[in-house]
PDB file of N, CA and C in Angstrom:
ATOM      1  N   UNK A   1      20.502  16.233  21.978  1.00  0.00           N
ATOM      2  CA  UNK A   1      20.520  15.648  23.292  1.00  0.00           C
ATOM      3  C   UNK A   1      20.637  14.130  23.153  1.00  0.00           C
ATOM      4  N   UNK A   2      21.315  13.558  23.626  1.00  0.00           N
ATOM      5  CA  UNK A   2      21.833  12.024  23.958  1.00  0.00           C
ATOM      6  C   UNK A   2      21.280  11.258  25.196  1.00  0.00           C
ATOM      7  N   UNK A   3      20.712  10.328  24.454  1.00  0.00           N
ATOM      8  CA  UNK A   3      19.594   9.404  25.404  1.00  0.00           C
ATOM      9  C   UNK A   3      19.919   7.841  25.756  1.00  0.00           C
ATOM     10  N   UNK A   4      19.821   7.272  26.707  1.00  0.00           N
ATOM     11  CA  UNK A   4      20.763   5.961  27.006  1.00  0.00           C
ATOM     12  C   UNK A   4      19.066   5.207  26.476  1.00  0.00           C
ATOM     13  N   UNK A   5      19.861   3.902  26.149  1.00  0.00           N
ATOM     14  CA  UNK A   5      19.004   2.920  25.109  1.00  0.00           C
ATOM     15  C   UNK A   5      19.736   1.901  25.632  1.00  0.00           C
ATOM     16  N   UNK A   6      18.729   0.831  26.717  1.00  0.00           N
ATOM     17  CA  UNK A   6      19.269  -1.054  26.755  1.00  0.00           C
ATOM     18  C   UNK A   6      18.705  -1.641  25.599  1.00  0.00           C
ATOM     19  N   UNK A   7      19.832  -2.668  25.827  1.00  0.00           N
ATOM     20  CA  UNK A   7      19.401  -3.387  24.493  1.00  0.00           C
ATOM     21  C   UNK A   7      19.532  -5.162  25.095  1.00  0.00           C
ATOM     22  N   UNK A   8      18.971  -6.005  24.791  1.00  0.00           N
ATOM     23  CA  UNK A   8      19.770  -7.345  24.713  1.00  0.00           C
ATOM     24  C   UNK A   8      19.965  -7.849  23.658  1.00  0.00           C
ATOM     25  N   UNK A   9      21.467  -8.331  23.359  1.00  0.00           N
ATOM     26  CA  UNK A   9      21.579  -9.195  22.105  1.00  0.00           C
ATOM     27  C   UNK A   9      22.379 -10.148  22.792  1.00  0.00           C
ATOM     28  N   UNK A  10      22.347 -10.852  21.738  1.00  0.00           N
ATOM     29  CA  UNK A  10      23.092 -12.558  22.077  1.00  0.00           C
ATOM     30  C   UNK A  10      24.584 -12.472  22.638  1.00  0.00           C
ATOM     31  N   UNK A  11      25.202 -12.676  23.399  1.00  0.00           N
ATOM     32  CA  UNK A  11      26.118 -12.445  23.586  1.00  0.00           C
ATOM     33  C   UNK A  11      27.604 -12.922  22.755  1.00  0.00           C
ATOM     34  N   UNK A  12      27.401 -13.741  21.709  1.00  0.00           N
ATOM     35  CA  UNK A  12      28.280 -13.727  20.611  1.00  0.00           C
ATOM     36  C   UNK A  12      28.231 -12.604  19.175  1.00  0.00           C
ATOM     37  N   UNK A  13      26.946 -12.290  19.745  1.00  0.00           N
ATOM     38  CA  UNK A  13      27.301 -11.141  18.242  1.00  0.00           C
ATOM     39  C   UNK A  13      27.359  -9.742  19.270  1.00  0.00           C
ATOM     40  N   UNK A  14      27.454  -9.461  20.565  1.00  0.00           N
ATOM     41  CA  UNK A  14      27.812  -8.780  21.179  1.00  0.00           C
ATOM     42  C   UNK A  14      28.997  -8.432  20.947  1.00  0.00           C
ATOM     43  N   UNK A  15      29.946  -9.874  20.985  1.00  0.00           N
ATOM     44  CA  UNK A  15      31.379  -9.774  20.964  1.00  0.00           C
ATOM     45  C   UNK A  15      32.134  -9.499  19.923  1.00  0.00           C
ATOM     46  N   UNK A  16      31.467  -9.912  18.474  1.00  0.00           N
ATOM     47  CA  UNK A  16      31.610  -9.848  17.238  1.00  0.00           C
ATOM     48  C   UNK A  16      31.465  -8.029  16.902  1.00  0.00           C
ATOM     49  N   UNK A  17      30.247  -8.059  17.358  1.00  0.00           N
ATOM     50  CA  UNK A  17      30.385  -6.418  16.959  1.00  0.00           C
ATOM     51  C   UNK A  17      30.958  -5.230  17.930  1.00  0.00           C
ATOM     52  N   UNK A  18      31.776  -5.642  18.901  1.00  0.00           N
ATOM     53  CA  UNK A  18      32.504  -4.598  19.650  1.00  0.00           C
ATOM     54  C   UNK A  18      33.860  -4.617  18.621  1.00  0.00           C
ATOM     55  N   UNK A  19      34.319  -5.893  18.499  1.00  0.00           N
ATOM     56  CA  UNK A  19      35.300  -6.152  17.800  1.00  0.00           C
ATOM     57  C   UNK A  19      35.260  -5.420  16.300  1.00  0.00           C
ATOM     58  N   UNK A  20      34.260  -5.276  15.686  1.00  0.00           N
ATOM     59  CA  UNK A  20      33.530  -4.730  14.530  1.00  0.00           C
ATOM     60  C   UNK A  20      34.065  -3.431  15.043  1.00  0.00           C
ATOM     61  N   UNK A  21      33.571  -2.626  15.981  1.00  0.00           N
ATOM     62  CA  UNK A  21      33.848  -1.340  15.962  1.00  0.00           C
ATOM     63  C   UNK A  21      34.828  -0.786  16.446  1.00  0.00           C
ATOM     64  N   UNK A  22      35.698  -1.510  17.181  1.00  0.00           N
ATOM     65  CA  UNK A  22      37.305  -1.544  17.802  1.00  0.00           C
ATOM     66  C   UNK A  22      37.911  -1.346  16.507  1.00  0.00           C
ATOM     67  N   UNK A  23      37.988  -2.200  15.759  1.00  0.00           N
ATOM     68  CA  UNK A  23      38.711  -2.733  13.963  1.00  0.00           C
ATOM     69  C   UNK A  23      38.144  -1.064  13.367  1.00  0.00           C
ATOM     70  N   UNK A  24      37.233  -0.227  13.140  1.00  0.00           N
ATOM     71  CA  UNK A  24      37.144   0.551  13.304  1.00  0.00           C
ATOM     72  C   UNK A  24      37.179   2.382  14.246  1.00  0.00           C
ATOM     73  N   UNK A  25      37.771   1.526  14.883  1.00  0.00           N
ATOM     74  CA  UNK A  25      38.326   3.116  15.728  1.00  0.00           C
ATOM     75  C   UNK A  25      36.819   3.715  16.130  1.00  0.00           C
ATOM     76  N   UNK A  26      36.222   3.032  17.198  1.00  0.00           N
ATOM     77  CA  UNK A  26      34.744   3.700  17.050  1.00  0.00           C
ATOM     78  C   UNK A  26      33.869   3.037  18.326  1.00  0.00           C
ATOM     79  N   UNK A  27      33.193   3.827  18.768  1.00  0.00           N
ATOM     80  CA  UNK A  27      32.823   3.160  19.794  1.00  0.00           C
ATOM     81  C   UNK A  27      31.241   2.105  19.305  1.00  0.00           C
ATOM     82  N   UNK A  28      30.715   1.382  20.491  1.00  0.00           N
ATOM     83  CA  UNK A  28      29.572   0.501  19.863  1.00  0.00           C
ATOM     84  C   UNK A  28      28.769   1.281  19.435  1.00  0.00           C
ATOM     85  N   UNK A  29      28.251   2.455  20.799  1.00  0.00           N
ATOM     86  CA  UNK A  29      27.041   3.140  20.565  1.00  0.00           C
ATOM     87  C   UNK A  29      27.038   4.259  19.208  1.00  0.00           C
ATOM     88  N   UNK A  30      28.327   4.583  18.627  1.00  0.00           N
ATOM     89  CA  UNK A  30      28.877   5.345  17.624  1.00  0.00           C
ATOM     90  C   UNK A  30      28.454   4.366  16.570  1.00  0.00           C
ATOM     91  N   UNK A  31      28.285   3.389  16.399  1.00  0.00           N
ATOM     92  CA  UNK A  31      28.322   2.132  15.699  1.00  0.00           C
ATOM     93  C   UNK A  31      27.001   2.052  15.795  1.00  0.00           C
ATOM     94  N   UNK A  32      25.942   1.685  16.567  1.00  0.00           N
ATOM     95  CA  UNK A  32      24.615   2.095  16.600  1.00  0.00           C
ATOM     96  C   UNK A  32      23.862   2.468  15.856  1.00  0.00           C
ATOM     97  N   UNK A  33      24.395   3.972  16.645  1.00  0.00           N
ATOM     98  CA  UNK A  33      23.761   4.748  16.022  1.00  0.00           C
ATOM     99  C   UNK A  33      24.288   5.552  14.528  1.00  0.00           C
ATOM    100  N   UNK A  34      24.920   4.988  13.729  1.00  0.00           N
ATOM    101  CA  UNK A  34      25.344   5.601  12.366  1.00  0.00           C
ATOM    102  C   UNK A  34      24.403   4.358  11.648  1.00  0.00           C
ATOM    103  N   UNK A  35      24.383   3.224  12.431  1.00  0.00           N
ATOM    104  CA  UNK A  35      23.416   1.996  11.997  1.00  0.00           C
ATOM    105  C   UNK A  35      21.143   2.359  11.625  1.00  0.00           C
ATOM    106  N   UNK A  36      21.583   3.200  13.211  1.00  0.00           N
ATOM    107  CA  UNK A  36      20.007   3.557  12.881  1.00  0.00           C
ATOM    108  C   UNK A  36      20.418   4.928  11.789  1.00  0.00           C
ATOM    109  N   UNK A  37      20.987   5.377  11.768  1.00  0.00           N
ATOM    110  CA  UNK A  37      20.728   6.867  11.071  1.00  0.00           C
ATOM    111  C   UNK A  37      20.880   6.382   9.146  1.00  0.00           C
ATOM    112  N   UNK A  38      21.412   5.517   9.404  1.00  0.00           N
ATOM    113  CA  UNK A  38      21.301   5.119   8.222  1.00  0.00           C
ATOM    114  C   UNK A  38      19.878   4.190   7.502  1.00  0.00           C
ATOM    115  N   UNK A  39      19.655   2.998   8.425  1.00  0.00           N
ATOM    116  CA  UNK A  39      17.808   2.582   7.831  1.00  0.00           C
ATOM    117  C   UNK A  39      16.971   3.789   8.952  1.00  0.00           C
ATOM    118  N   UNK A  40      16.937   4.551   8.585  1.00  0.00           N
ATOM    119  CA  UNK A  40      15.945   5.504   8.909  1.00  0.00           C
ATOM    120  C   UNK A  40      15.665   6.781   8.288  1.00  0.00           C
ATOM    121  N   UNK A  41      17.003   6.565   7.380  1.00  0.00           N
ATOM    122  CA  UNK A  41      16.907   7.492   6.232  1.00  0.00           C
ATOM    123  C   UNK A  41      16.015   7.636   5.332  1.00  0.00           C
ATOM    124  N   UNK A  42      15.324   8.976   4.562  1.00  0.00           N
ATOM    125  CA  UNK A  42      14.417   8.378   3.698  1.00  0.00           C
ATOM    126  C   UNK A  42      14.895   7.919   2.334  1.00  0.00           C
ATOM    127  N   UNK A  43      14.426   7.107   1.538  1.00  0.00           N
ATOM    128  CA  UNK A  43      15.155   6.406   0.818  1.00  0.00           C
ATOM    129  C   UNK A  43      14.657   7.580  -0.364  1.00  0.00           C
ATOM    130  N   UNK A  44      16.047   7.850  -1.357  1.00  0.00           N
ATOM    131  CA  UNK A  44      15.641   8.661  -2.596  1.00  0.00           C
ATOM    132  C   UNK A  44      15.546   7.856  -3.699  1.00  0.00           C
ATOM    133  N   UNK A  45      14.297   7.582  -4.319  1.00  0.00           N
ATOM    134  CA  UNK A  45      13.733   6.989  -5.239  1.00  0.00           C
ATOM    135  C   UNK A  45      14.128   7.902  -6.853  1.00  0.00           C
ATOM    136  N   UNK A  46      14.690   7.424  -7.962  1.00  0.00           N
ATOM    137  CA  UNK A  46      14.473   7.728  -9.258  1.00  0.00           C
ATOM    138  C   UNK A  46      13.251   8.128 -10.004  1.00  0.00           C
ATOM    139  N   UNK A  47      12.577   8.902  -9.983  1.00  0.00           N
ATOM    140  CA  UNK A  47      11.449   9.107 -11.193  1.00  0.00           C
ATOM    141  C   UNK A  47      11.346   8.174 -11.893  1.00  0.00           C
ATOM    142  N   UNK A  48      10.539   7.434 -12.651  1.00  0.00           N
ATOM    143  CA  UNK A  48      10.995   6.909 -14.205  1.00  0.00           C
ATOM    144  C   UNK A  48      10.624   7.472 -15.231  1.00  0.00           C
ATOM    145  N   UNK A  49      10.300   9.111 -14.889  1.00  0.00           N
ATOM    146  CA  UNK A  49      11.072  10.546 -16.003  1.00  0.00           C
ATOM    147  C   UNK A  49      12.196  10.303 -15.881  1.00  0.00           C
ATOM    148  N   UNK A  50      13.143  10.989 -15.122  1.00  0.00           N
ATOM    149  CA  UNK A  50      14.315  10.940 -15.289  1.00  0.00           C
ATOM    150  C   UNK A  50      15.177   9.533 -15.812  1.00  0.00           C
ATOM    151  N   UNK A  51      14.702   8.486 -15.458  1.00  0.00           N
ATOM    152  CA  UNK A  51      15.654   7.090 -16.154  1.00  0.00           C
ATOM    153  C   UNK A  51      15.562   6.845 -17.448  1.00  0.00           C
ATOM    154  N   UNK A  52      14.191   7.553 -17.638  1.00  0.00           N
ATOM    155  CA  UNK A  52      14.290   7.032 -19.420  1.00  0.00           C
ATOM    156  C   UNK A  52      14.937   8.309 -19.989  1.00  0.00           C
ATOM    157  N   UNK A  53      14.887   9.757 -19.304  1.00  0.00           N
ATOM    158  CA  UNK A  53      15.262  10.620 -19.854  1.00  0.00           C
ATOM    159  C   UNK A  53      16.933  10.736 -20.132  1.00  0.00           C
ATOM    160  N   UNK A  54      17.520   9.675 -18.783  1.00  0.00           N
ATOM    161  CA  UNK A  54      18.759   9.427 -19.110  1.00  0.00           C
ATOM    162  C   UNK A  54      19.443   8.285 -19.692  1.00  0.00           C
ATOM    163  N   UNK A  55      18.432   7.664 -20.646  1.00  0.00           N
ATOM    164  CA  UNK A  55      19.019   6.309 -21.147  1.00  0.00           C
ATOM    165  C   UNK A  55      19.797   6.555 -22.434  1.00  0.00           C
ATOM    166  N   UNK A  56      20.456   5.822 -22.575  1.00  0.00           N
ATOM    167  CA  UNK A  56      21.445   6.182 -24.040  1.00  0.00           C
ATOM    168  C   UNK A  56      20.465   5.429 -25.205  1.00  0.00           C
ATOM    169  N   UNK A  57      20.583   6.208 -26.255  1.00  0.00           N
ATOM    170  CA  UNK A  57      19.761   6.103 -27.362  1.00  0.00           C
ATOM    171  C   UNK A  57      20.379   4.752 -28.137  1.00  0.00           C
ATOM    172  N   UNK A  58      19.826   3.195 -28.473  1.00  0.00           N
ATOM    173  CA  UNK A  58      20.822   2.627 -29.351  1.00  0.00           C
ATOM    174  C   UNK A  58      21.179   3.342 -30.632  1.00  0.00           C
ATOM    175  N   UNK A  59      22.102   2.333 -31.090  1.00  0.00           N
ATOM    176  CA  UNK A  59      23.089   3.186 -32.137  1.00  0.00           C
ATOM    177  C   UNK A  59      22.438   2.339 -33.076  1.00  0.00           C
ATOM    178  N   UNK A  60      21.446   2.819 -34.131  1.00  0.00           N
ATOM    179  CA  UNK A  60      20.840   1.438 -35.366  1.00  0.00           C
ATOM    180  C   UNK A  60      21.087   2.065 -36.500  1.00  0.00           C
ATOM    181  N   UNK A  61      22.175   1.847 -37.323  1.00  0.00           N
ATOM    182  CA  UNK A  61      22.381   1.733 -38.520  1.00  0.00           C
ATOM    183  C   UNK A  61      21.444   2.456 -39.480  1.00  0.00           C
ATOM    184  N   UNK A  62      21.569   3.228 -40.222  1.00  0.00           N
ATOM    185  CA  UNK A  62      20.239   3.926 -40.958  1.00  0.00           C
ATOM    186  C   UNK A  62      20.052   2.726 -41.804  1.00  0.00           C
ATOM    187  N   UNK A  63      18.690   2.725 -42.421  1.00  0.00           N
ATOM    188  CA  UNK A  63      18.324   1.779 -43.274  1.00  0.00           C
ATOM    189  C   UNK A  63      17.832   0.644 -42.918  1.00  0.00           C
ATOM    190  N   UNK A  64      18.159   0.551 -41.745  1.00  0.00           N
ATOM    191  CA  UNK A  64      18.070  -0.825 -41.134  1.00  0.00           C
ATOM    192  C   UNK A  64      16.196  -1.219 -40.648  1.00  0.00           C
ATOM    193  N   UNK A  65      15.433  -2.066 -41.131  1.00  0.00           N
ATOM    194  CA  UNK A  65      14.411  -1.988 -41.030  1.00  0.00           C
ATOM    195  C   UNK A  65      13.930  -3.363 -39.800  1.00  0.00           C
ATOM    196  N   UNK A  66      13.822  -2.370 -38.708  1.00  0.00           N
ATOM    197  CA  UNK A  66      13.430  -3.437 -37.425  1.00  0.00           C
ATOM    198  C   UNK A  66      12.469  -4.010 -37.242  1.00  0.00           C
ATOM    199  N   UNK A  67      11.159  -3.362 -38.401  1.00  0.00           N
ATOM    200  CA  UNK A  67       9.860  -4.364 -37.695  1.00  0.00           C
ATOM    201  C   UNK A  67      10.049  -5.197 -39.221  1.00  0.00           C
ATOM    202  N   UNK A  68      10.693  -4.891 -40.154  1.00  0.00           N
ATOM    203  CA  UNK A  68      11.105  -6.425 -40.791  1.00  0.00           C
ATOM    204  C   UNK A  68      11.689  -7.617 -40.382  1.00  0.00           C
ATOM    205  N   UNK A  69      12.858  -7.086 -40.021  1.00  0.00           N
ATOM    206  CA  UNK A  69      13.626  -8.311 -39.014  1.00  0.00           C
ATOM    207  C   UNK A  69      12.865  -9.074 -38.148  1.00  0.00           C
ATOM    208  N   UNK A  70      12.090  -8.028 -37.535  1.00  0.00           N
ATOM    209  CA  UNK A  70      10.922  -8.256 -36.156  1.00  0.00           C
ATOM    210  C   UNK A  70      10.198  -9.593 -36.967  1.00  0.00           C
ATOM    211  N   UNK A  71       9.562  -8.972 -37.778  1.00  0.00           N
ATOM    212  CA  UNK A  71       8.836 -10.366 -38.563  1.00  0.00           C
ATOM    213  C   UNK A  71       9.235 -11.305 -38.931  1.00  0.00           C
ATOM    214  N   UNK A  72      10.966 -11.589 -39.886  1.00  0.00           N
ATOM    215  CA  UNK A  72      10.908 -12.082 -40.313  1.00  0.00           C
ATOM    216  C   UNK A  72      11.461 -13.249 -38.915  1.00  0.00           C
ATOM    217  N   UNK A  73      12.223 -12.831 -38.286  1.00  0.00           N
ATOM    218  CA  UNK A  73      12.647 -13.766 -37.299  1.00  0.00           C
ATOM    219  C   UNK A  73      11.279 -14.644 -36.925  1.00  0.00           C
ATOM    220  N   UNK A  74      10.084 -13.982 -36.316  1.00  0.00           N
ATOM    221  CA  UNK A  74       8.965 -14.761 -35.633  1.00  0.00           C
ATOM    222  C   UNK A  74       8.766 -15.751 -36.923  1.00  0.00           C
ATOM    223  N   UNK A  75       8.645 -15.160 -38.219  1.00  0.00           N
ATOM    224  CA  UNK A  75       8.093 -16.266 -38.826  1.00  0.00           C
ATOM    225  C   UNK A  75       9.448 -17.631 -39.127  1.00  0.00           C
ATOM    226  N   UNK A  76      10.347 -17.320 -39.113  1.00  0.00           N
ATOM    227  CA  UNK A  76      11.511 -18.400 -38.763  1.00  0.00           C
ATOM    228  C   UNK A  76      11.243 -19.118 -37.420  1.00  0.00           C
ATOM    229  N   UNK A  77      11.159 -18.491 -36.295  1.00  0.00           N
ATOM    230  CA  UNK A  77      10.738 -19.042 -35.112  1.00  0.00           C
ATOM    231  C   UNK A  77       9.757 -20.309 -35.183  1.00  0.00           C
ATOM    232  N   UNK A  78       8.231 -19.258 -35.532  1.00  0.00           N
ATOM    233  CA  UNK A  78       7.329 -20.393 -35.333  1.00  0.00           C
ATOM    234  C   UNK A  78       6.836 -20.571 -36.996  1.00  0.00           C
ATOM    235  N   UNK A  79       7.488 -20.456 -37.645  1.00  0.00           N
ATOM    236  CA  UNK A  79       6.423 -20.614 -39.234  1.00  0.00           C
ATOM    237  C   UNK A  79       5.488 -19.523 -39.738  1.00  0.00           C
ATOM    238  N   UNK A  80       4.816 -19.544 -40.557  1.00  0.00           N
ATOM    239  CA  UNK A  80       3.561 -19.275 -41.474  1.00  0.00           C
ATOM    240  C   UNK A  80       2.291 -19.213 -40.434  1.00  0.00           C
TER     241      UNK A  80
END
């Protein structure tokens, strides 16, 4: 069921957004309301199971020893 809704807005972005929905083949209140139906949506949030479950694994070289590097860099950084 379809319910009439006043509104006041400024009368330059009145004009701006008829024009908005003309340029679209569409009427205002069509324009509206795809406006509310959209922030009123509920928003679908990611787990952060699933993000880590879909992260790509780096690619590290076998052999390659990271908490050496790890060290030796800090002690280059700040010294002894």
């Amino acid at each position: 069921m379809k319910a009439r809704l006043n509104l006041t807005i400024e009368e330059k972005l009145l004009q701006r957004m008829k024009a908005y929905a003309n340029a679209r083949k569409m009427s205002l209140s069509e324009l509206v309301e795809s406006y509310f139906e959209k922030v009123t949506r509920p928003v679908q949030r990611i787990s952060i199971v699933d993000l880590v479950e879909n992260m790509k694994v780096p690619a590290i070289p076998k052999g390659r020893d990271l908490r050496n590097e790890y060290f030796n860099d800090i002690e280059k950084k700040y010294g002894k």
